[in-house]
Protein backbone atom coordinates (compact mmCIF):
# COMPACT_ATOMS: atom_id res chain seq x y z
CA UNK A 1 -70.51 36.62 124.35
CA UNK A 2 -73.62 34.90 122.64
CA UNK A 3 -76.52 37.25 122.60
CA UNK A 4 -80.14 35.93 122.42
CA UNK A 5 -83.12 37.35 120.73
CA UNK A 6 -86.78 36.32 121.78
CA UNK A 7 -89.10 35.92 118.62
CA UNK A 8 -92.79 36.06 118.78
CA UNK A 9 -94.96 34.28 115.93
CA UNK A 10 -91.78 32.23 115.51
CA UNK A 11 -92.73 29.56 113.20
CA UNK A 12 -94.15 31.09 109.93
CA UNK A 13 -94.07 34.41 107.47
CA UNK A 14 -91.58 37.03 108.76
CA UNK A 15 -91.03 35.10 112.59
CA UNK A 16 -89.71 32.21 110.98
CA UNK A 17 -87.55 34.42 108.57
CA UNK A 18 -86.45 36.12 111.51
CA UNK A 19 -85.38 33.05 113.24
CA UNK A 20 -83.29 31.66 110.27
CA UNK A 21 -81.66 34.99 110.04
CA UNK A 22 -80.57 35.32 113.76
CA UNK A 23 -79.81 31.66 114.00
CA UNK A 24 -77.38 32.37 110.72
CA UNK A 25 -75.84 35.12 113.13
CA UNK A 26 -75.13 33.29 115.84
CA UNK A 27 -78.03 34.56 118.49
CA UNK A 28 -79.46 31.88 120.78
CA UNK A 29 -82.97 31.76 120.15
CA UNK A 30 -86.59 32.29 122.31
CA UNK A 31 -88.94 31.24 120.62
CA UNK A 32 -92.66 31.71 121.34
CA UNK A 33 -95.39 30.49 119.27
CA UNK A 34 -98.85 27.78 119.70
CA UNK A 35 -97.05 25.24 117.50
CA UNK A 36 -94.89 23.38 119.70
CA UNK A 37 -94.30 20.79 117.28
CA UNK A 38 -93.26 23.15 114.75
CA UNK A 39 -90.86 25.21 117.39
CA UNK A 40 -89.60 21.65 118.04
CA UNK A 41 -88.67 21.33 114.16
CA UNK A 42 -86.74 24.46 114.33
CA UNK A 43 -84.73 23.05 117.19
CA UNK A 44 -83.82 20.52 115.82
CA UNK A 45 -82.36 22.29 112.56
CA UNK A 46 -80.23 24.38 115.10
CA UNK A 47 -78.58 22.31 117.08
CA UNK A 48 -75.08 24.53 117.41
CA UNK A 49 -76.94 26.97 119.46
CA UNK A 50 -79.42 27.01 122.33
CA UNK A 51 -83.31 27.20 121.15
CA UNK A 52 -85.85 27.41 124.14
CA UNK A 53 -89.34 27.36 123.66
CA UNK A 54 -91.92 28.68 125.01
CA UNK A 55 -95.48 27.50 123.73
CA UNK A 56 -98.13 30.15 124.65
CA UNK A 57 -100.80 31.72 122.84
CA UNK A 58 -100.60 35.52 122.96
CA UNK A 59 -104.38 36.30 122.09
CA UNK A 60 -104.74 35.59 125.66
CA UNK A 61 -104.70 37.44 128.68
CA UNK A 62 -101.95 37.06 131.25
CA UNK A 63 -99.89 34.97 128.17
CA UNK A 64 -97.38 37.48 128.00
CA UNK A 65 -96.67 37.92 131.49
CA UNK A 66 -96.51 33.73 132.13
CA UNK A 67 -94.03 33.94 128.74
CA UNK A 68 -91.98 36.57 131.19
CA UNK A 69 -92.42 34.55 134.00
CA UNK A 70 -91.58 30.95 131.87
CA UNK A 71 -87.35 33.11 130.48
CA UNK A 72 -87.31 34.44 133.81
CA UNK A 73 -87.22 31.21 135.56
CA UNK A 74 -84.58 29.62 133.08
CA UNK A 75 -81.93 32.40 133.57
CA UNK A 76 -82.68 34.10 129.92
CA UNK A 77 -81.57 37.13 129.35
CA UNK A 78 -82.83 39.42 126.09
CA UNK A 79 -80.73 41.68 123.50
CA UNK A 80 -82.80 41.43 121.41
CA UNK A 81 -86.78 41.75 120.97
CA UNK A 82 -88.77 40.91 117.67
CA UNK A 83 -92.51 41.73 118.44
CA UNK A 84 -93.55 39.74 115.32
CA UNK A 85 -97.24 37.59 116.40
CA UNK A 86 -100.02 39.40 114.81
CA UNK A 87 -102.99 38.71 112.38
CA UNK A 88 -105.68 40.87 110.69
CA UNK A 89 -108.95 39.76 109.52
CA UNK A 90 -110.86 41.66 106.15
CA UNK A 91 -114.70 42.13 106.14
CA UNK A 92 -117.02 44.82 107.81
CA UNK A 93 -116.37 45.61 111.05
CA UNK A 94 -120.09 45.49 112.67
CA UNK A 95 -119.93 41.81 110.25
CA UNK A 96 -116.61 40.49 111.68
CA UNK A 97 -116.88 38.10 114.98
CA UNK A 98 -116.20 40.52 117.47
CA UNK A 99 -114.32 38.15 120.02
CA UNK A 100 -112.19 37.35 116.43
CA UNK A 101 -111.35 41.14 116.89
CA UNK A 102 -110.66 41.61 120.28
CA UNK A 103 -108.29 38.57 120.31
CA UNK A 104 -106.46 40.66 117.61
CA UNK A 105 -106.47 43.59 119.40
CA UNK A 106 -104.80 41.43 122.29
CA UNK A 107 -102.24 39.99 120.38
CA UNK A 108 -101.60 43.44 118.07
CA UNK A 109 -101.35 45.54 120.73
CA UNK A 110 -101.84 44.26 124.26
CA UNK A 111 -99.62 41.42 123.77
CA UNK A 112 -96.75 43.54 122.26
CA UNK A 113 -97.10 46.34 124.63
CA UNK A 114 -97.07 43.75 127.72
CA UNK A 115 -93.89 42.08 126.47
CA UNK A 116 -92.15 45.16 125.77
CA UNK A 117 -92.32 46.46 129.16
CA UNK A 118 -90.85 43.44 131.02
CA UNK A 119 -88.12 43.19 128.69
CA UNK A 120 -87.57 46.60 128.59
CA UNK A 121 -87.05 47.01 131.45
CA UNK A 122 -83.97 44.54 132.33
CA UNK A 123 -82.89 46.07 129.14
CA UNK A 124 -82.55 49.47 130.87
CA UNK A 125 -80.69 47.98 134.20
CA UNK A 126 -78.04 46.93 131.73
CA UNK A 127 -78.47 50.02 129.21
CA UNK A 128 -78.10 47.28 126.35
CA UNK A 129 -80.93 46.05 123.79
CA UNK A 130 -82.28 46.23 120.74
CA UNK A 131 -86.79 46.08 120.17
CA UNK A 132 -87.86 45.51 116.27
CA UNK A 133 -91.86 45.65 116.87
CA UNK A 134 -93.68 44.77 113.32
CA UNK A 135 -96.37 47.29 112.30
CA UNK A 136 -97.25 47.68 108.54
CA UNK A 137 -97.67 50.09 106.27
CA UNK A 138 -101.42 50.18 107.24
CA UNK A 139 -99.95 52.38 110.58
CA UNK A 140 -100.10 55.50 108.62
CA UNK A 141 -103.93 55.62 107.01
CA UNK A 142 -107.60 54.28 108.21
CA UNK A 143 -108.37 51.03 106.79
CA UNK A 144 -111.82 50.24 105.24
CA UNK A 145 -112.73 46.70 105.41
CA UNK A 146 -109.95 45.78 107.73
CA UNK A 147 -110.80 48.87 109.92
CA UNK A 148 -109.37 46.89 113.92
CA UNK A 149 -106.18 45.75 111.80
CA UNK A 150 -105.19 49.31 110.78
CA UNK A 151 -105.83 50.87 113.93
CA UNK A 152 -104.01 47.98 115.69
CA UNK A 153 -100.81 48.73 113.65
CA UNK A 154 -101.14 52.89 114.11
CA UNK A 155 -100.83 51.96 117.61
CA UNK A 156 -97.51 50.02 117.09
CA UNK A 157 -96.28 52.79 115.71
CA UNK A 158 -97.04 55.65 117.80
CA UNK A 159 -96.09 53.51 120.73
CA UNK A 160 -92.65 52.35 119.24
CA UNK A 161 -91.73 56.11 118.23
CA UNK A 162 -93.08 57.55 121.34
CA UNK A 163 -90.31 54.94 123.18
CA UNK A 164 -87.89 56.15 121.19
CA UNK A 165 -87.59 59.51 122.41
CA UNK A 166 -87.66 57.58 125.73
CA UNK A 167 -84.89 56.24 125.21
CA UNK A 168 -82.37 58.87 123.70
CA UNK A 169 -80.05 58.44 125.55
CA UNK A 170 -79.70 54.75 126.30
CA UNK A 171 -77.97 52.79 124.58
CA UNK A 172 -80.70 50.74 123.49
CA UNK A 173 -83.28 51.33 120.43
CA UNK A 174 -86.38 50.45 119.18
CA UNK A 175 -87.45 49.88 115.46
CA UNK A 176 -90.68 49.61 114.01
CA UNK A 177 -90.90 47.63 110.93
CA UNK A 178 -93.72 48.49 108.09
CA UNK A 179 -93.94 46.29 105.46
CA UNK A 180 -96.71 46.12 102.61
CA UNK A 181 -98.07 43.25 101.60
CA UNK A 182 -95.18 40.29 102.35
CA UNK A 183 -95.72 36.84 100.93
CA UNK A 184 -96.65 34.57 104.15
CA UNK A 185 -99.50 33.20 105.97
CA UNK A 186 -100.95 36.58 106.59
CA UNK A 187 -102.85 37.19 103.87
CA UNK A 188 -104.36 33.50 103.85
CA UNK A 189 -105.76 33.97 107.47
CA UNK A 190 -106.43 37.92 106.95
CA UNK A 191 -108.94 36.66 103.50
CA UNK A 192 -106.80 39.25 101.35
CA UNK A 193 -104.79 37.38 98.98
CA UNK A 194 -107.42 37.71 95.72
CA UNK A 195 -106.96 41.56 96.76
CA UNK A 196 -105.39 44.52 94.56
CA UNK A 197 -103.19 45.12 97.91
CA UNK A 198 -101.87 41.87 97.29
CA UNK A 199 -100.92 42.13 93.86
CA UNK A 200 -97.44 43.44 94.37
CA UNK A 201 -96.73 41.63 97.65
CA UNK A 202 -92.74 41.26 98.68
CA UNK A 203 -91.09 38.13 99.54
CA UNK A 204 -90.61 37.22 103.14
CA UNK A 205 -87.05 36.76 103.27
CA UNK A 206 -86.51 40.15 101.83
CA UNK A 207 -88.59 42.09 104.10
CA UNK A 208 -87.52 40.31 107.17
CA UNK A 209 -83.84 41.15 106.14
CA UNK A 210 -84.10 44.84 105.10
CA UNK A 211 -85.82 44.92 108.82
CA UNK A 212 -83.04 43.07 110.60
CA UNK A 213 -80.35 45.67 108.91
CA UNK A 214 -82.65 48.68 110.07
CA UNK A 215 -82.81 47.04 113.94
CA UNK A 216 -78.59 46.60 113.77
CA UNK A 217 -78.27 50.42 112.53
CA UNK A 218 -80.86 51.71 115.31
CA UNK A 219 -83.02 52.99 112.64
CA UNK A 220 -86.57 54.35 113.74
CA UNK A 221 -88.54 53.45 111.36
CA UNK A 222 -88.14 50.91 108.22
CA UNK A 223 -90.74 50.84 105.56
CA UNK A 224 -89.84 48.13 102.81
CA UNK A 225 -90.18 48.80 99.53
CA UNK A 226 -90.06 51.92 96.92
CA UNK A 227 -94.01 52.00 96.20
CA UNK A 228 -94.94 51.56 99.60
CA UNK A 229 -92.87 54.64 100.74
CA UNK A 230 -93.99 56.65 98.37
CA UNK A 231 -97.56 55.64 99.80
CA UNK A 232 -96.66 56.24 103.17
CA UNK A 233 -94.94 59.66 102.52
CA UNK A 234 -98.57 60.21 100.38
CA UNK A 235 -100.17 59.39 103.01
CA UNK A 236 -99.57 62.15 105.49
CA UNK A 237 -100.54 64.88 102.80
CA UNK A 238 -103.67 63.74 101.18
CA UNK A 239 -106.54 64.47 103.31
CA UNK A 240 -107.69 61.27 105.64
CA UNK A 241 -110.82 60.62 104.21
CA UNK A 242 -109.26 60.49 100.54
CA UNK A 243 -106.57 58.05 102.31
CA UNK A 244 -109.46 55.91 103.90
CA UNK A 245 -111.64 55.60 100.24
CA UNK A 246 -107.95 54.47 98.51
CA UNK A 247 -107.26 52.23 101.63
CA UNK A 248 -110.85 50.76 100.98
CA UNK A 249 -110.19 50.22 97.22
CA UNK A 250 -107.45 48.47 96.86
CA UNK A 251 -109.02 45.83 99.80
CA UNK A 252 -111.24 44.73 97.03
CA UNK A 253 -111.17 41.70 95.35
CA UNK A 254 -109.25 42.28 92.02
């Protein structure tokens, strides 16, 4: 039987890796993104399996649900979840356009927390699923200078391990991705590409695929990279305001 997989932020950075690699598996695709036209490119490179599209912008309210609403009506069911849309944004955050920062608190968190549940929940009637929701390596420290993206992303995490436990059980599992900086689109629309962060950033394709293998074992949690887990695992022993004035550093230009 053909599975399907639903990707959000489906056609750039880690989304669009993410459709290649399930398309190369064999999944029908869901894809959900603002660029119609570029969803409709993707299509058309995959025409052996079936690619809907759904063109919605999740920055805004009730887009999730009407995405719900738009696979419900067509008869689609889920395996498999990517929670992938996301941005940050780098500056001060009293010097930041606020409505900038809520929209990326929508689409971080609300957005991903909204989509979960629905498909979660026909997941559960039919005790079968898999949920890869993207976080970053900013989950596990405050973040100086991008303070709304960090927090977004400790959310992502908490919430993803917290379902988890939820779920022992069930046969179905949820992994949260944390990547350091990853060679896409993000750093462009986030201002941090001249930044000491951004010095060692990983390709896409890699990332995306040490993250599929993680969401086919059932793993928890998948942080890419050898420096960035030695960060992490520094992380939770230095004391947070050390973490924060590190976290603010290497946000600097170089």
């Amino acid at each position: 039987m053909i599975k399907t997989v639903m990707i959000t932020g489906a056609t750039s950075g880690l989304g669009l890796e993410y459709v290649h690699i399930f398309a190369n598996e064999g999944y029908n695709l869901v894809l959900v993104a603002r660029n119609q036209k570029k969803m409709e490119e993707i299509q058309g490179k995959y025409p052996n399996i079936k690619v809907s599209i759904v063109t919605k912008d999740l920055s805004l309210p009730y887009a999730s649900r009407e995405v719900f609403e738009d696979i419900e009506k067509q008869g689609i069911e889920i395996d498999v979840l990517v929670n992938n849309a996301g941005f940050g944004l780098m500056g001060e955050f009293d010097e930041l356009d606020i409505n900038q920062q809520l929209n990326m608190i929508q689409l971080n968190i609300s957005a991903l927390t909204e989509l979960t549940y629905y498909v979660l929940r026909k997941m559960k009637k039919r005790n079968h699923g898999k949920i890869l929701n993207v976080a970053s390596t900013a989950a596990f420290q405050p973040g100086p200078l991008m303070a709304v993206y960090y927090a977004t992303k400790a959310y992502v995490l908490s919430f993803s391990e917290a379902l988890v436990e939820e779920l022992s059980g069930t046969s179905i599992t949820v992994t949260t991705l944390c990547p350091g900086p990853t060679k896409t689109n993000f750093g462009a629309v986030a201002k941090v590409e001249g930044t000491k962060m951004f010095k060692s950033a990983m390709p896409s394709d890699i990332v995306a695929k040490q993250g599929y293998d993680a969401l086919m074992k059932g793993n928890r949690v998948i942080i890419t990279g050898g420096l960035n887990r030695v960060g992490t695992i520094a992380a939770k022993f230095l004391p947070r305001s050390f973490a924060a004035k590190m976290a603010k550093y290497v946000a600097k230009q170089d």
